[in-house]
Protein backbone atom coordinates (compact mmCIF):
# COMPACT_ATOMS: atom_id res chain seq x y z
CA UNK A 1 0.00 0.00 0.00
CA UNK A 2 1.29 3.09 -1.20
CA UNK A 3 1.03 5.49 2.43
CA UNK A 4 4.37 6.18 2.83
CA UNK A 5 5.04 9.06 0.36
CA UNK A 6 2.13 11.46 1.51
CA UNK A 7 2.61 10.88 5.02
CA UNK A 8 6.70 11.08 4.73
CA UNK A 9 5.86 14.54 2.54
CA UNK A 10 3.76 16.08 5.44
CA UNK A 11 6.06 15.55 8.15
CA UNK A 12 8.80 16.60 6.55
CA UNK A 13 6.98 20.07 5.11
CA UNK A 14 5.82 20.08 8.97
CA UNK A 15 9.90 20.11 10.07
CA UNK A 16 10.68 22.85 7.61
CA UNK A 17 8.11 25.20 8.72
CA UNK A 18 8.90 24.48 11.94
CA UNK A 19 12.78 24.43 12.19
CA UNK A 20 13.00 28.07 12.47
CA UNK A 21 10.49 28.47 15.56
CA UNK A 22 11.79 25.54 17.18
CA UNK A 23 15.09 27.20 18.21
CA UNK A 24 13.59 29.59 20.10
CA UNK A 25 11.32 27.55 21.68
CA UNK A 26 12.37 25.84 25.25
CA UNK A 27 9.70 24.22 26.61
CA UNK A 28 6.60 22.53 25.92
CA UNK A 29 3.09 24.64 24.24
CA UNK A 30 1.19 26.44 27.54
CA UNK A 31 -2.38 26.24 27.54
CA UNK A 32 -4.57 27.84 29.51
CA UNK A 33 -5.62 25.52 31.70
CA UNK A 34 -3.82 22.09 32.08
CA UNK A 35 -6.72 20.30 33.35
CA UNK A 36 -9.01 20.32 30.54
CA UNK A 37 -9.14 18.35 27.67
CA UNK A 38 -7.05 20.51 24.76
CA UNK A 39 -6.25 21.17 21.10
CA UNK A 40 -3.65 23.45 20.02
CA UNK A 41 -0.58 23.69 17.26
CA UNK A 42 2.63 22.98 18.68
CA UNK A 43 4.38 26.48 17.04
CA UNK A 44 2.83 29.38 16.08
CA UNK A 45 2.99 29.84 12.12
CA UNK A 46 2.25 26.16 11.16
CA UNK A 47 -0.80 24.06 12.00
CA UNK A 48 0.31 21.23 9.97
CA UNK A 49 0.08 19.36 13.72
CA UNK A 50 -1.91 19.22 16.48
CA UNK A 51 -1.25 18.47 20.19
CA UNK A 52 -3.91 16.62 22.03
CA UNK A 53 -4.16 17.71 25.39
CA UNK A 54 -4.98 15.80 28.68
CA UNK A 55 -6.78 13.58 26.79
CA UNK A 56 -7.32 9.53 26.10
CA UNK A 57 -5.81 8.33 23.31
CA UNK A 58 -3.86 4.93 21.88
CA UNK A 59 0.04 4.98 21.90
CA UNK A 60 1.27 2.43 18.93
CA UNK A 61 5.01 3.46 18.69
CA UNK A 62 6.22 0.49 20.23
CA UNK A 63 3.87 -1.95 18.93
CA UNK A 64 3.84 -5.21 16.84
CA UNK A 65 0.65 -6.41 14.25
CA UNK A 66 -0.73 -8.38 12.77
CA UNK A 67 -1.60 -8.39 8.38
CA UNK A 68 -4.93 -9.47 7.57
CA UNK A 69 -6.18 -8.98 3.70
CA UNK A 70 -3.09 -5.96 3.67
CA UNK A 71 -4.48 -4.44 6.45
CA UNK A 72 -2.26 -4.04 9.91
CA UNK A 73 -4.07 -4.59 13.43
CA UNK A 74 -1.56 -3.12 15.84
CA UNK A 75 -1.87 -3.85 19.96
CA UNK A 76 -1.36 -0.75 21.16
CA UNK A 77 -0.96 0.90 24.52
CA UNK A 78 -4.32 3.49 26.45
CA UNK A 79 -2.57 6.13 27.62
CA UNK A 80 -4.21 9.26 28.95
CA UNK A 81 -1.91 12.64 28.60
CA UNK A 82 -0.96 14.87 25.67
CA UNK A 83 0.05 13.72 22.40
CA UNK A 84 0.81 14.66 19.02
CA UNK A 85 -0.05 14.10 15.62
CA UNK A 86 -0.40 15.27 11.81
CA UNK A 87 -3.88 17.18 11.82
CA UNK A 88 -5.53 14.85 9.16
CA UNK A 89 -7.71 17.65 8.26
CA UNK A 90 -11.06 17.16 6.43
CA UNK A 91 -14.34 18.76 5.71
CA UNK A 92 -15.25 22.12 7.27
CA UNK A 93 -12.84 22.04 10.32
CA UNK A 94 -12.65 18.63 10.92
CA UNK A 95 -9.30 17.20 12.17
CA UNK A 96 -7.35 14.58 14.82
CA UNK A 97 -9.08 16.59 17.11
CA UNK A 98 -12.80 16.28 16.55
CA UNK A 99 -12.25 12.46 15.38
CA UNK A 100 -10.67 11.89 19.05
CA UNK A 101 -13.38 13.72 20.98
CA UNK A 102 -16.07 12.27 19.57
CA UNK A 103 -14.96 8.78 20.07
CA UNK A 104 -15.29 9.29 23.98
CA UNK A 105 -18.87 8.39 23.15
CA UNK A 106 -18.74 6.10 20.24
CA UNK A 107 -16.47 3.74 21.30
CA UNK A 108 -13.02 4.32 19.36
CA UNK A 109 -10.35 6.81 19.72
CA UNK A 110 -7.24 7.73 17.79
CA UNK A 111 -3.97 6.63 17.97
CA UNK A 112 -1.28 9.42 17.75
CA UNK A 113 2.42 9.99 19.74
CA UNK A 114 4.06 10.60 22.56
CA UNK A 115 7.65 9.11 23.30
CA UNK A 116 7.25 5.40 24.99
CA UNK A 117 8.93 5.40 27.79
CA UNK A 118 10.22 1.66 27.22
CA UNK A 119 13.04 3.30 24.86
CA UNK A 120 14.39 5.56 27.44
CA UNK A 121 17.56 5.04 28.57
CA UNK A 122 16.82 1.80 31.34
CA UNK A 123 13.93 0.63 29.05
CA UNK A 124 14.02 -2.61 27.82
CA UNK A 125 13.27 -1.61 24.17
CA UNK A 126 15.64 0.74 21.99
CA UNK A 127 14.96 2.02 18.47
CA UNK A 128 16.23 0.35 15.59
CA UNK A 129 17.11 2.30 12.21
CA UNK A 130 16.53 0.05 8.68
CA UNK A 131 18.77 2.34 6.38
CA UNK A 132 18.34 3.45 2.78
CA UNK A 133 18.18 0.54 0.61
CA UNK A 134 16.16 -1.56 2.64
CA UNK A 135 12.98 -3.00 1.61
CA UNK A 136 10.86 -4.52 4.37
CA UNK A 137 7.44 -3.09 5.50
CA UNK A 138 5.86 -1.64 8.71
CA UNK A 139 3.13 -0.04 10.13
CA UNK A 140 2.38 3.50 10.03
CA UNK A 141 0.04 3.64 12.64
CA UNK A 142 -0.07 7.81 13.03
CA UNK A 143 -3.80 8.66 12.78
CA UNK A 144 -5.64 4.94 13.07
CA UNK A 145 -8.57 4.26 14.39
CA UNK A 146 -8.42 2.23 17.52
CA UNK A 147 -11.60 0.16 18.55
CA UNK A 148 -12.30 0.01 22.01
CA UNK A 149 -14.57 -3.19 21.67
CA UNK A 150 -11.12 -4.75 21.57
CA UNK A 151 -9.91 -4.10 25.17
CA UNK A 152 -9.31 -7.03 27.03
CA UNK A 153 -10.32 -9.44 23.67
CA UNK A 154 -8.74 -12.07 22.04
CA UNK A 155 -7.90 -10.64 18.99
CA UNK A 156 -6.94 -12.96 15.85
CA UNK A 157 -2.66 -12.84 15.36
CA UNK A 158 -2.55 -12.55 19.20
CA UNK A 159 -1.29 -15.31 21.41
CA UNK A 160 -2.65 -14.26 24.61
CA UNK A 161 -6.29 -11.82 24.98
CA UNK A 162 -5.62 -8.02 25.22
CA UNK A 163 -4.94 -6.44 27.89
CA UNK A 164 -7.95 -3.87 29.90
CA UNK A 165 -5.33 -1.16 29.03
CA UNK A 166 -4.64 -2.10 25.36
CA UNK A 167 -6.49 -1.67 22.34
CA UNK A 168 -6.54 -2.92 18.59
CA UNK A 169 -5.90 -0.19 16.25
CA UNK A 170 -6.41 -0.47 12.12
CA UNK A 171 -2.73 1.20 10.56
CA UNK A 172 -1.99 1.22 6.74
CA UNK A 173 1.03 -0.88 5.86
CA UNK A 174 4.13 1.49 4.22
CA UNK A 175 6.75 -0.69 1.99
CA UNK A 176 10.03 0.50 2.07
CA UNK A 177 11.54 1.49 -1.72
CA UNK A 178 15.07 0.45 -1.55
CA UNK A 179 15.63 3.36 -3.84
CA UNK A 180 14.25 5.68 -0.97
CA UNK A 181 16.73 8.36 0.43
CA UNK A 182 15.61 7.90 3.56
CA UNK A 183 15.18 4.85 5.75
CA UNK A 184 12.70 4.11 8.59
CA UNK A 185 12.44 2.94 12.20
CA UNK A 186 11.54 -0.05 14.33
CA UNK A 187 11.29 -0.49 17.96
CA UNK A 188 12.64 -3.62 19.22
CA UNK A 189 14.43 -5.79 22.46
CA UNK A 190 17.60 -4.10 24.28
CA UNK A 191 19.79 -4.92 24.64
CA UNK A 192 20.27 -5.00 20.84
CA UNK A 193 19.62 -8.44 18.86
CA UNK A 194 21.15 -8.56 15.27
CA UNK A 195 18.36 -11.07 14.16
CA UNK A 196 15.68 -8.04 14.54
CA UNK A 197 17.29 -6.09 11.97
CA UNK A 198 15.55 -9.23 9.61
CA UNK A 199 12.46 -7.24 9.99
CA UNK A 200 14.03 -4.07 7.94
CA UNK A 201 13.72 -7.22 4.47
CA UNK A 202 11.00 -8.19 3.04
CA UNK A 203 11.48 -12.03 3.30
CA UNK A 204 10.29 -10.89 6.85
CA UNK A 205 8.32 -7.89 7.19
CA UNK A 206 5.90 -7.83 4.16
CA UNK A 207 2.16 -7.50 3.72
CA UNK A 208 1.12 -10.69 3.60
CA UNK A 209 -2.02 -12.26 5.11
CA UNK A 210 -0.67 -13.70 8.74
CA UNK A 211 2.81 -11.90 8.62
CA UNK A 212 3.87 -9.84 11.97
CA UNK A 213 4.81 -6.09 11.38
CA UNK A 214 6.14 -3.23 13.75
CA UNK A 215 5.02 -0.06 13.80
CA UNK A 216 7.17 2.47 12.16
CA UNK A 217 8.11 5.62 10.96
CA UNK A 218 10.59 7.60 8.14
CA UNK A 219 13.82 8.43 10.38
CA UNK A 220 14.08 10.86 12.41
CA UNK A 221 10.15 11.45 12.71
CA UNK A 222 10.09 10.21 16.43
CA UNK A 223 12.51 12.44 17.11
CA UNK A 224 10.94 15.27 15.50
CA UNK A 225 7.47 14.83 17.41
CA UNK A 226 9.47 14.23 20.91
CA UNK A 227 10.38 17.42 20.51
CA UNK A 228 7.91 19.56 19.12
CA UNK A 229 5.39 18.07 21.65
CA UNK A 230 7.84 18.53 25.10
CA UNK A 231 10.29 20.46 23.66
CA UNK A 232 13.53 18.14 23.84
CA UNK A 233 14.65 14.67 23.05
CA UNK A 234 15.55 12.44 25.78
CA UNK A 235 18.08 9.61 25.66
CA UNK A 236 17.12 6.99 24.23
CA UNK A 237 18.24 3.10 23.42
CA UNK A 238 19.47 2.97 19.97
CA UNK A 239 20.30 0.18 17.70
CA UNK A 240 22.28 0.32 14.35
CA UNK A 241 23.17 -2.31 11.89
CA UNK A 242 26.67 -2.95 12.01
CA UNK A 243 27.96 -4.91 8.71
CA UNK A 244 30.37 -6.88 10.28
CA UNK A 245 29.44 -7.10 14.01
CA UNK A 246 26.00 -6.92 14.11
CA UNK A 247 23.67 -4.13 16.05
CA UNK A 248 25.32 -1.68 18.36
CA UNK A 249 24.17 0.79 20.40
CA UNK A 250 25.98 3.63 19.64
């Protein structure tokens, strides 16, 4: 499925209007008041993203899924908190935002980003680059729908029912072009495992009924979200692919 260019071309117009702003800015977006549910645009200038405030919402960064009929059904994490997100604007001012609210009472809700903190520096997960030239596929779960009829299910791909905290969200599958400039990213175990970096080919990660997929993004995007949402980028567990000795953290 052909998602990757449009969504790669939005976040990376979103940098460059942002880079300039984002120098000056120090610390996370204010709002007026930090107990209510918000929606606001992380610089001022450029609404190409919105932050979610102090609201519910499904965090898949860090998730595997599952391919049914080229579709990817990703267990993802509830969190409650603020979050970010491309605004996926449509109709007359339709966005992230409205979709999100108004599955408090429908029975869905969105899945967008915030850094997991499983990657942080003592997690027990670390991010894994595939670089240009590879050609395996993930999921680009930014902006799914998540189903909360799901929580605490048994869920077809799934060994074990989900979780009362975890929900099934639907995510577009992005192939990798080997020919692509730019290469994408992975979570996975840390310490770092060579054998994960199987999942950047396509003998592994493909779209296939039954195949297994992580959610993923272009390089760099995580990064970029991190710190337009809180305003920095923490340490984080990082795994490269080393030619001859296998994945490193740098």
């Amino acid at each position: 499925m052909k998602t990757r260019g449009n969504f790669a071309l939005v976040l990376f117009m979103g940098a460059m209007l942002v880079a300039g702003s984002m120098a000056a800015q120090q610390s996370p977006t204010t709002r007026a008041d930090s107990h209510k549910p918000s929606c606001s645009s992380p610089t001022h200038g450029t609404n190409v993203f919105k932050i979610l405030g102090n609201q519910t919402y499904a965090l898949c960064a860090a998730s595997s899924s599952f391919v049914f009929n080229k579709v990817a059904y990703s267990n993802c994490d509830i969190e409650f908190g603020d979050s970010i997100m491309l605004k996926f604007g449509f109709d007359d001012d339709q966005d992230v935002c409205t979709v999100n609210e108004e599955g408090v009472k429908n029975g869905y809700m969105v899945s967008t980003f915030s850094p997991p903190a499983s990657v942080l520096e003592g997690g027990d997960k670390a991010v894994y680059t595939c670089p240009s030239g590879s050609d395996g596929a993930y999921a680009q779960c930014g902006g799914g729908i998540c189903f909360k009829s799901t929580k605490g299910q048994s869920f077809p791909g799934f060994d074990k029912p989900l979780a009362k905290d975890e929900i099934v969200c639907s995510c577009p599958i992005t192939t990798q072009k080997p020919s692509d400039p730019v290469g994408y990213q992975i979570v996975g175990p840390y310490p770092c495992q060579q054998n994960f970096f199987d999942n950047c080919k396509s003998t592994t990660a493909n779209s296939k009924t039954g195949s297994t997929l992580y959610v993923g993004a272009p390089t760099g995007t995580a990064d970029l979200l991190t710190l337009l949402l809180t305003g920095s980028v923490p340490k984080e567990n990082k795994c490269s692919m080393q030619k001859d000795s296998g994945a490193e953290t740098p």
